[in-house]
Protein backbone atom coordinates (compact mmCIF):
# COMPACT_ATOMS: atom_id res chain seq x y z
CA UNK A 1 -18.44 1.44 -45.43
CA UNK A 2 -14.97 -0.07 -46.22
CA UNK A 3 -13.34 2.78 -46.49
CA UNK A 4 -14.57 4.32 -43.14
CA UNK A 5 -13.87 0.69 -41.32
CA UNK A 6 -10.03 0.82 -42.80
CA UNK A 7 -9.83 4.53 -41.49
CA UNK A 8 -10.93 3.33 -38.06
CA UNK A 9 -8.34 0.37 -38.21
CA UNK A 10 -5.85 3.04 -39.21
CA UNK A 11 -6.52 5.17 -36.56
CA UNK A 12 -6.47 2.71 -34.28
CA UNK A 13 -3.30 1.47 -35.19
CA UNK A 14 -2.05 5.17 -34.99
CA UNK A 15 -3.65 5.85 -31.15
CA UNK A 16 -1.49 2.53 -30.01
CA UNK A 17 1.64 3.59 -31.63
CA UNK A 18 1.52 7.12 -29.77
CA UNK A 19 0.47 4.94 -26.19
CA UNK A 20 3.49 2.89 -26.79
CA UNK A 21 5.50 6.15 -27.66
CA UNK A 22 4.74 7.49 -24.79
CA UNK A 23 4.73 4.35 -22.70
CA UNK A 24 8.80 4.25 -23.73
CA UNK A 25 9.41 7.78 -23.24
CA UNK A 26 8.26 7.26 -19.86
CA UNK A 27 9.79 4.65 -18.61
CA UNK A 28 13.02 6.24 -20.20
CA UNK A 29 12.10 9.00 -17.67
CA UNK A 30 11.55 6.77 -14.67
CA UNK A 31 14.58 4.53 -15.12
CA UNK A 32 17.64 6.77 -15.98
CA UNK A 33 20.15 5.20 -18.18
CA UNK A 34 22.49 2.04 -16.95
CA UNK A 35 25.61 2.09 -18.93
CA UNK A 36 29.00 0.97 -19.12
CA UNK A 37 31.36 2.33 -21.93
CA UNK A 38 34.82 1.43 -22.09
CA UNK A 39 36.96 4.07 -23.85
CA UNK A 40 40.69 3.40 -25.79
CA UNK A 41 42.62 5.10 -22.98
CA UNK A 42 41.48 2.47 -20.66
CA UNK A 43 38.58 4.70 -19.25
CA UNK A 44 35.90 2.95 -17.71
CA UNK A 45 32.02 5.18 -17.20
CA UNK A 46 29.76 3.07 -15.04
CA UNK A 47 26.19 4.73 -14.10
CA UNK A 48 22.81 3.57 -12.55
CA UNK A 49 21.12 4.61 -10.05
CA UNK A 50 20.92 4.06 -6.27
CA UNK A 51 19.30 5.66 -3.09
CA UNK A 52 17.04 7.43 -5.09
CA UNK A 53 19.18 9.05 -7.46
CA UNK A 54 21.99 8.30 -10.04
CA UNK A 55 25.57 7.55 -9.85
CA UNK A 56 28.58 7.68 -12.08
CA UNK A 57 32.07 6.21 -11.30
CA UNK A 58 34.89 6.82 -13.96
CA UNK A 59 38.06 5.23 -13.26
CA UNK A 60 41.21 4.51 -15.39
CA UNK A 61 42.24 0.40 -15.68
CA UNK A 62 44.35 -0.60 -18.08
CA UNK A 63 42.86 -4.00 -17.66
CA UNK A 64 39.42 -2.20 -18.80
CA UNK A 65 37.59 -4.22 -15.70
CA UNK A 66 33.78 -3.70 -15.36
CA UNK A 67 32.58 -3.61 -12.01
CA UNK A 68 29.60 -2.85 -12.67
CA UNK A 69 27.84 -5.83 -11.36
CA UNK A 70 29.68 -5.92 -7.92
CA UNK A 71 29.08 -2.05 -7.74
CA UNK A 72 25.39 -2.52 -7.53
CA UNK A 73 25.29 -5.38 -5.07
CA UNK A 74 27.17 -3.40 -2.94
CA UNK A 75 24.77 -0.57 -3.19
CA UNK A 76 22.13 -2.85 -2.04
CA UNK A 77 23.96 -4.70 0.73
CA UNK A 78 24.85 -0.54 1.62
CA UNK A 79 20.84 0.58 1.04
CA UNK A 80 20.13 -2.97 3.50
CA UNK A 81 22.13 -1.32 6.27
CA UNK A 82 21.18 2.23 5.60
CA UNK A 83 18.03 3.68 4.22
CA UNK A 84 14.86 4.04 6.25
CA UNK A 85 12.56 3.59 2.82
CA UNK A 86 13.70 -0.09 2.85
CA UNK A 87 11.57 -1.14 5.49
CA UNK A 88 13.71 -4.39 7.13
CA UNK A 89 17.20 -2.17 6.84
CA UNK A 90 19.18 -2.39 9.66
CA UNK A 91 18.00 1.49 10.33
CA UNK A 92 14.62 0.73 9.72
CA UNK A 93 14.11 -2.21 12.32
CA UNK A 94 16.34 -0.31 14.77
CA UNK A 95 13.41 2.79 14.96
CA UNK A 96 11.22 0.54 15.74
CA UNK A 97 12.69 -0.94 18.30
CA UNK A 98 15.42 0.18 21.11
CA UNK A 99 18.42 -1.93 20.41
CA UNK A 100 20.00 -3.40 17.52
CA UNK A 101 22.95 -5.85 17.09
CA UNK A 102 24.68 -4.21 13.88
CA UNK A 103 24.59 -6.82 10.85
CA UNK A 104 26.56 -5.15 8.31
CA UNK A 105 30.09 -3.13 8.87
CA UNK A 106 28.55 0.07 7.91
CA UNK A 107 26.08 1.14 11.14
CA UNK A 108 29.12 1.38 13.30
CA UNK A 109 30.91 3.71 11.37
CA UNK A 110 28.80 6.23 10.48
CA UNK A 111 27.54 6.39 13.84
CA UNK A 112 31.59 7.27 14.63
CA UNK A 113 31.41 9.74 12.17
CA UNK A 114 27.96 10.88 13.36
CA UNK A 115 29.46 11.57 16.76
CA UNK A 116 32.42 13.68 15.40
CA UNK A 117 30.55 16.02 13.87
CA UNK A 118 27.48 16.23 15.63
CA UNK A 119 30.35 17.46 18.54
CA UNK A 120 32.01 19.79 16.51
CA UNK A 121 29.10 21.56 15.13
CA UNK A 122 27.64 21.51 18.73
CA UNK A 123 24.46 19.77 17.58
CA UNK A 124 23.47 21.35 14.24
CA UNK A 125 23.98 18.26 12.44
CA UNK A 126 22.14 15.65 14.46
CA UNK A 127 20.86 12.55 12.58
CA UNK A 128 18.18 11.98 15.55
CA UNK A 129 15.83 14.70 13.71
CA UNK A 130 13.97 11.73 11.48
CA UNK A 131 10.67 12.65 13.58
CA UNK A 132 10.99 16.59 12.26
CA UNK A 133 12.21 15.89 8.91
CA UNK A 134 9.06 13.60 8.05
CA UNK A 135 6.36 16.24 9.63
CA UNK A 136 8.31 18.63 7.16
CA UNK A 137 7.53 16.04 4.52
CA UNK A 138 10.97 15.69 3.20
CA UNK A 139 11.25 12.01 4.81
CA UNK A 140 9.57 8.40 3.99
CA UNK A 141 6.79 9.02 5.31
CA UNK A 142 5.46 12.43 2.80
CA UNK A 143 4.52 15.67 4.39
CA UNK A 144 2.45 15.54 7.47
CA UNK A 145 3.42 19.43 8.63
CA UNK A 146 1.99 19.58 12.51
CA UNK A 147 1.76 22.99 14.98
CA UNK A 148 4.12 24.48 16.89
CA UNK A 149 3.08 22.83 20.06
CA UNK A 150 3.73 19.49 18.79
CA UNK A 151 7.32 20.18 16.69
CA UNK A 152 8.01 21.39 20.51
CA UNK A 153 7.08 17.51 21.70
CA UNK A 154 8.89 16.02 18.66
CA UNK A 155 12.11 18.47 19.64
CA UNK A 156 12.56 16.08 22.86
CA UNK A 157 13.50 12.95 20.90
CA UNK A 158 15.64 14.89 18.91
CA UNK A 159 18.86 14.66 20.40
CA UNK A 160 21.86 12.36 19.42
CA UNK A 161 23.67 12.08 23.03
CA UNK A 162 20.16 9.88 23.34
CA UNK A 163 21.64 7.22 21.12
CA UNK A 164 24.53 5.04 23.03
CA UNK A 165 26.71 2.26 21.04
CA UNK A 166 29.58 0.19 21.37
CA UNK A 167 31.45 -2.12 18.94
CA UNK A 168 28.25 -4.50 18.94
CA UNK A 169 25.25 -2.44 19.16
CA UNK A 170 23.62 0.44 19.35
CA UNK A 171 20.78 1.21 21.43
CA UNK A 172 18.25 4.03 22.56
CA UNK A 173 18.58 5.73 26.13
CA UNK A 174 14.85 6.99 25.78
CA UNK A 175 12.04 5.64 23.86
CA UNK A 176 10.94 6.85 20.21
CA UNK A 177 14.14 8.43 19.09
CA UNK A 178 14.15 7.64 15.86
CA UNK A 179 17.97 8.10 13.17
CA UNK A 180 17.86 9.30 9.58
CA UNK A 181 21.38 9.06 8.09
CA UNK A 182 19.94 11.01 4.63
CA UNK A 183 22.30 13.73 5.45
CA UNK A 184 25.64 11.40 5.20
CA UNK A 185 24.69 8.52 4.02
CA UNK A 186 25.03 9.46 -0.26
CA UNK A 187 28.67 10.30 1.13
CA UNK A 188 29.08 7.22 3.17
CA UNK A 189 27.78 5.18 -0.32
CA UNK A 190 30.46 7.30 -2.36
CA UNK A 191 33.37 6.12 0.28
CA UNK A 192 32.27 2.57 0.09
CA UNK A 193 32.70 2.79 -3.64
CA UNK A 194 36.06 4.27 -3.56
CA UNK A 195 36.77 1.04 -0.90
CA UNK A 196 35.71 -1.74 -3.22
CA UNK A 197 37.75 0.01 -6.17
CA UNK A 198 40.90 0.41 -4.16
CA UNK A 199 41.00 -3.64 -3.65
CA UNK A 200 40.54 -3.85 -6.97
CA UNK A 201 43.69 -2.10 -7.61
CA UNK A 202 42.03 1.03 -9.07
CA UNK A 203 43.59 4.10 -7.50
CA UNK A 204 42.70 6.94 -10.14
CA UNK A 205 38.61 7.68 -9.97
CA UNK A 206 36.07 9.99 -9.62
CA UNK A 207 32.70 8.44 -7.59
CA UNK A 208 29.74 10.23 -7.62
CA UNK A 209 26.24 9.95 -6.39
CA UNK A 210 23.59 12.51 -6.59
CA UNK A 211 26.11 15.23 -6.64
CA UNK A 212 28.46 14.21 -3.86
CA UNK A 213 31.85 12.35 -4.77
CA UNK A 214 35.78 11.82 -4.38
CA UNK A 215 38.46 12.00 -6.63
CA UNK A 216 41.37 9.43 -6.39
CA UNK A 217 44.64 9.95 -8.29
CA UNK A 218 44.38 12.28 -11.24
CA UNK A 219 42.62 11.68 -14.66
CA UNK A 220 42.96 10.70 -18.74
CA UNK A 221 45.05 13.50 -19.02
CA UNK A 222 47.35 13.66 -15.82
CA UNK A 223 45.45 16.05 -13.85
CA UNK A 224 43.56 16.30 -11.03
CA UNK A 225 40.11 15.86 -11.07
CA UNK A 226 37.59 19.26 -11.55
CA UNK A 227 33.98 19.17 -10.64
CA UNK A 228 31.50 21.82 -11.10
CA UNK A 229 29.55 23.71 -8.83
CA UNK A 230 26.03 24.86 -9.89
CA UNK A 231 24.60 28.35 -9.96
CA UNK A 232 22.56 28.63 -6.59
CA UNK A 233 19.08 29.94 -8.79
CA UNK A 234 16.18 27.82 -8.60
CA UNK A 235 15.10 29.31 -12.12
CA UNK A 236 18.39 28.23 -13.91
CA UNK A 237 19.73 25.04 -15.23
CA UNK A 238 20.91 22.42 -13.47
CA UNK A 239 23.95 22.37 -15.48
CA UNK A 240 24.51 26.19 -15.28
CA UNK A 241 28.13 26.42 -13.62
CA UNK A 242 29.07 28.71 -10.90
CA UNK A 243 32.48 27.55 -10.10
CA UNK A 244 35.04 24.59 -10.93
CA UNK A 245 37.09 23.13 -7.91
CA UNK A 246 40.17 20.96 -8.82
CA UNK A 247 40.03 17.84 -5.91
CA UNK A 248 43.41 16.24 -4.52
CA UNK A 249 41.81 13.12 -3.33
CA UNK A 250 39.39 14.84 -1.37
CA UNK A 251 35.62 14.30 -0.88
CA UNK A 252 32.91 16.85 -1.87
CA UNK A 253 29.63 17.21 -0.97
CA UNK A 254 27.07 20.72 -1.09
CA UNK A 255 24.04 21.25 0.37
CA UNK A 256 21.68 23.92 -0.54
CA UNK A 257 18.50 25.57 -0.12
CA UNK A 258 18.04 27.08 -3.73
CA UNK A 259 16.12 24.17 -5.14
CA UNK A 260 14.66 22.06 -2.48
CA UNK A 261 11.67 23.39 -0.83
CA UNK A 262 7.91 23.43 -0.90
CA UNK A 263 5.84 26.32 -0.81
CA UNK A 264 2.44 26.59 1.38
CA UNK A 265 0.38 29.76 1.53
CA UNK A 266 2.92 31.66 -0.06
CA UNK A 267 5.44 30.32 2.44
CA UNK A 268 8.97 28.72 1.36
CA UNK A 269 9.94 26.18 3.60
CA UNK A 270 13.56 25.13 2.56
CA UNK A 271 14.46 21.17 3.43
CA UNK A 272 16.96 21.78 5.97
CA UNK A 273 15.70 21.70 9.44
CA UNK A 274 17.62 23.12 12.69
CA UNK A 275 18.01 20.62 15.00
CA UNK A 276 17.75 22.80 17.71
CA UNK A 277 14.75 24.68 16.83
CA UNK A 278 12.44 22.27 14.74
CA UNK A 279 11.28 24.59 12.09
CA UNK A 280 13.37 25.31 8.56
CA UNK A 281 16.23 27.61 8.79
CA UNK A 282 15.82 30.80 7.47
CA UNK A 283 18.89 32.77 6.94
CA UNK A 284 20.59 34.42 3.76
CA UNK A 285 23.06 31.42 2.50
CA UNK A 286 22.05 29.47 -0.61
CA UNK A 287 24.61 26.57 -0.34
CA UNK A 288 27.39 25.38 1.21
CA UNK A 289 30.55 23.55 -0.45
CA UNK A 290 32.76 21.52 1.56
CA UNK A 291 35.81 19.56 0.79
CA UNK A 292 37.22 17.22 3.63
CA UNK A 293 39.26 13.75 3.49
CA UNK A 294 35.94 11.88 2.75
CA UNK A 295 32.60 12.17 1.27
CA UNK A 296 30.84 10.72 4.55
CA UNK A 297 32.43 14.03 6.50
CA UNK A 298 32.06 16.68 3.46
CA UNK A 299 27.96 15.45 3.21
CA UNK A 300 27.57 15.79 6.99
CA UNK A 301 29.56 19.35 7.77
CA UNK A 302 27.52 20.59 4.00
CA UNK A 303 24.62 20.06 6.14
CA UNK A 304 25.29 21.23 9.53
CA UNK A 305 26.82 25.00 7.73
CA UNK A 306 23.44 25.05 6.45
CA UNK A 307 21.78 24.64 9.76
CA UNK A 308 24.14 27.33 10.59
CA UNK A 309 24.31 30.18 8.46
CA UNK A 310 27.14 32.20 6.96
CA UNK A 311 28.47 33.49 10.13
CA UNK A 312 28.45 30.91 11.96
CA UNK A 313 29.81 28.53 9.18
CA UNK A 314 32.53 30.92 9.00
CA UNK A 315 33.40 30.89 12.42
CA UNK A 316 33.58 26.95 12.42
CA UNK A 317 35.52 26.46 9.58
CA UNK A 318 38.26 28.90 11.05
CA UNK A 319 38.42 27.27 14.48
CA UNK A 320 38.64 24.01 13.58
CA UNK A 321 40.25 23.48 9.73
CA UNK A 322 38.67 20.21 9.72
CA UNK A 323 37.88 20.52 6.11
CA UNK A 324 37.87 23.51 3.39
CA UNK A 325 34.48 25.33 2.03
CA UNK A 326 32.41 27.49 -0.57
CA UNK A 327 30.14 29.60 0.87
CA UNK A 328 27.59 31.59 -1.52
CA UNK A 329 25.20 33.83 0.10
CA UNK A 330 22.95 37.02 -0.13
CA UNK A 331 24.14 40.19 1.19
CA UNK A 332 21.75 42.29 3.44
CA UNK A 333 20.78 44.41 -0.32
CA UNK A 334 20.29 40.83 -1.92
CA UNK A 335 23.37 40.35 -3.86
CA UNK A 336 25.04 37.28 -4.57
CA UNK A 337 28.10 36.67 -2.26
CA UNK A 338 30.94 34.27 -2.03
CA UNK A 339 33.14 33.37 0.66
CA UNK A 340 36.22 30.87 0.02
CA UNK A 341 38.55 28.99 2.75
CA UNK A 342 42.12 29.46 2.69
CA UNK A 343 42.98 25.90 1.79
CA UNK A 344 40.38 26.33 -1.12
CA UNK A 345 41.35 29.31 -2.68
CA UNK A 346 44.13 27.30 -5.16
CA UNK A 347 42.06 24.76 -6.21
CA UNK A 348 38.48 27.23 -7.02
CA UNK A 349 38.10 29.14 -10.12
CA UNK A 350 34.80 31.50 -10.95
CA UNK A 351 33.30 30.87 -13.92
CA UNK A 352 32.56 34.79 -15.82
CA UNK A 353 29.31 35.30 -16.35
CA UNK A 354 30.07 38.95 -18.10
């Protein structure tokens, strides 16, 4: 009887140690790492996360400053302006209502911004299309996916010339529009970093959130900074390299179609909805590179090209030079394509995959 009540206490002791394993393993899951290391050459690595996702800033200071601390709070003062999951952000009590005095310095401007290249792209990037993006289920609210008839109703609130502002406020011209800045606000967050660490003196960086960033200065070793571009395969690694571009403080941002979906009877429905139709786009390119004097500008014009397909893209980027881009697309037999800007073409090299 002893025997079998120590093997039970054993056991016991043995079921909470795995639980607590686990338990750990978990949590190391849900909360990725937040770290600063400073390294001899007066390289600083900050990460955490933010907006639902993780950052990493690397700068050079001789000093060996952390700003770590002030990093974060400005990430929160940012997410209190910007993100329609927080539900008394400046955004958030702005769709529910049809004017707004702006609080914070950041509504204003990436409304400007907004504006610019809502115009240039003649409406395929439109942060108005909140309403479509949540019946998609890629917003706040989860996937409520509704009929044609009514995506047709939601299309006439989608519309940013509905939206008037001035250096005060911003206000609606009809009721129930409703803005979702989640396709330039990750850039916008990646500018505001660069901000705070150029009045700090720090001029040599690389800032990146979620996959969108800008390079300042060069790095450790005197060069300009390289980022990789991932393979557009949902099936391969996330760290499975496509291309390296070399940034002269520039901002970069890609959107792409390769990973983020849902499928419903045997249906992909990619995350990037056209503006001007409602539904998800369907067209042949994967993802869309683009390099322009900030990360607000390179998030927004990633999206719009992939509202807009290859040709189209093409045809944009030529006109109007207003930034530099990475196309990678399928041909009409299904093979992987590339097509590369003029202004890129120094700064790109192709990984061989032979």
């Amino acid at each position: 009887m002893r025997n079998n009540a120590r093997k039970n206490v054993i056991y016991s002791i043995i079921l909470l140690l795995i639980v607590f394993i686990v338990f750990l393993y978990r949590q190391n899951q849900q909360n990725p790492r937040e770290a600063t290391t400073v390294e001899q050459d007066g390289r600083v690595i900050l990460t955490g996360q933010t907006m639902g996702t993780t950052y990493r800033v690397v700068y050079l200071d001789e000093q060996s400053r952390d700003f770590k601390k002030q990093i974060d709070s400005v990430f929160v003062a940012f997410n209190k302006s910007q993100s329609t999951y927080i539900e008394d952000s400046e955004i958030s009590r702005f769709n529910r209502q049809d004017t707004l005095e702006f609080e914070s310095p950041y509504f204003l401007e990436v409304l400007e911004s907004s504006r610019e290249v809502f115009e240039l792209t003649k409406g395929s990037f439109d942060p108005t299309i909140g309403p479509l993006v949540n019946v998609w289920g890629f917003g706040p609210e989860g996937a409520q996916r509704k009929d044609s008839t009514e995506i047709k109703d939601l299309l006439r609130l989608v519309d940013f010339n509905l939206i008037g502002y001035d250096s005060n406020q911003v206000w609606k011209t009809k009721p129930g529009v409703y803005l979702d800045f989640s396709a330039i606000a990750k850039g916008y967050g990646v500018d505001v970093v660069v901000d705070f660490l150029e009045e700090q003196g720090i001029y040599n960086m690389l800032v990146e959130i979620g996959g969108e960033l800008v390079a300042r200065g060069v790095n450790e070793n005197g060069e300009l900074w390289k980022v990789g571009i991932n393979q557009p395969d949902e099936t391969g690694a996330k760290d499975d390299l496509f291309s390296i571009i070399a940034l002269d403080n520039q901002g970069l941002a890609t959107s792409g179609n390769y990973r983020n979906f849902y499928e419903r009877d045997g249906i992909k429905y990619s995350h990037t909805i056209s503006p001007k139709t409602g539904f998800p786009v369907r067209h042949s390119l994967l993802s869309a590179t683009v390099v322009a004097e900030n990360c607000m500008l390179a998030d927004a014009y990633a999206t719009a090209l992939m509202v807009m397909g290859t040709e189209e893209a093409i045809a944009l980027q030529e006109s109007s030079q207003a930034f530099e881009m990475l196309l990678i697309f399928n041909d009409e037999e299904g093979k992987l394509e590339t097509f590369v800007s003029e202004g890129l073409k120094p700064f790109i090299s192709f990984i061989d995959r032979d």
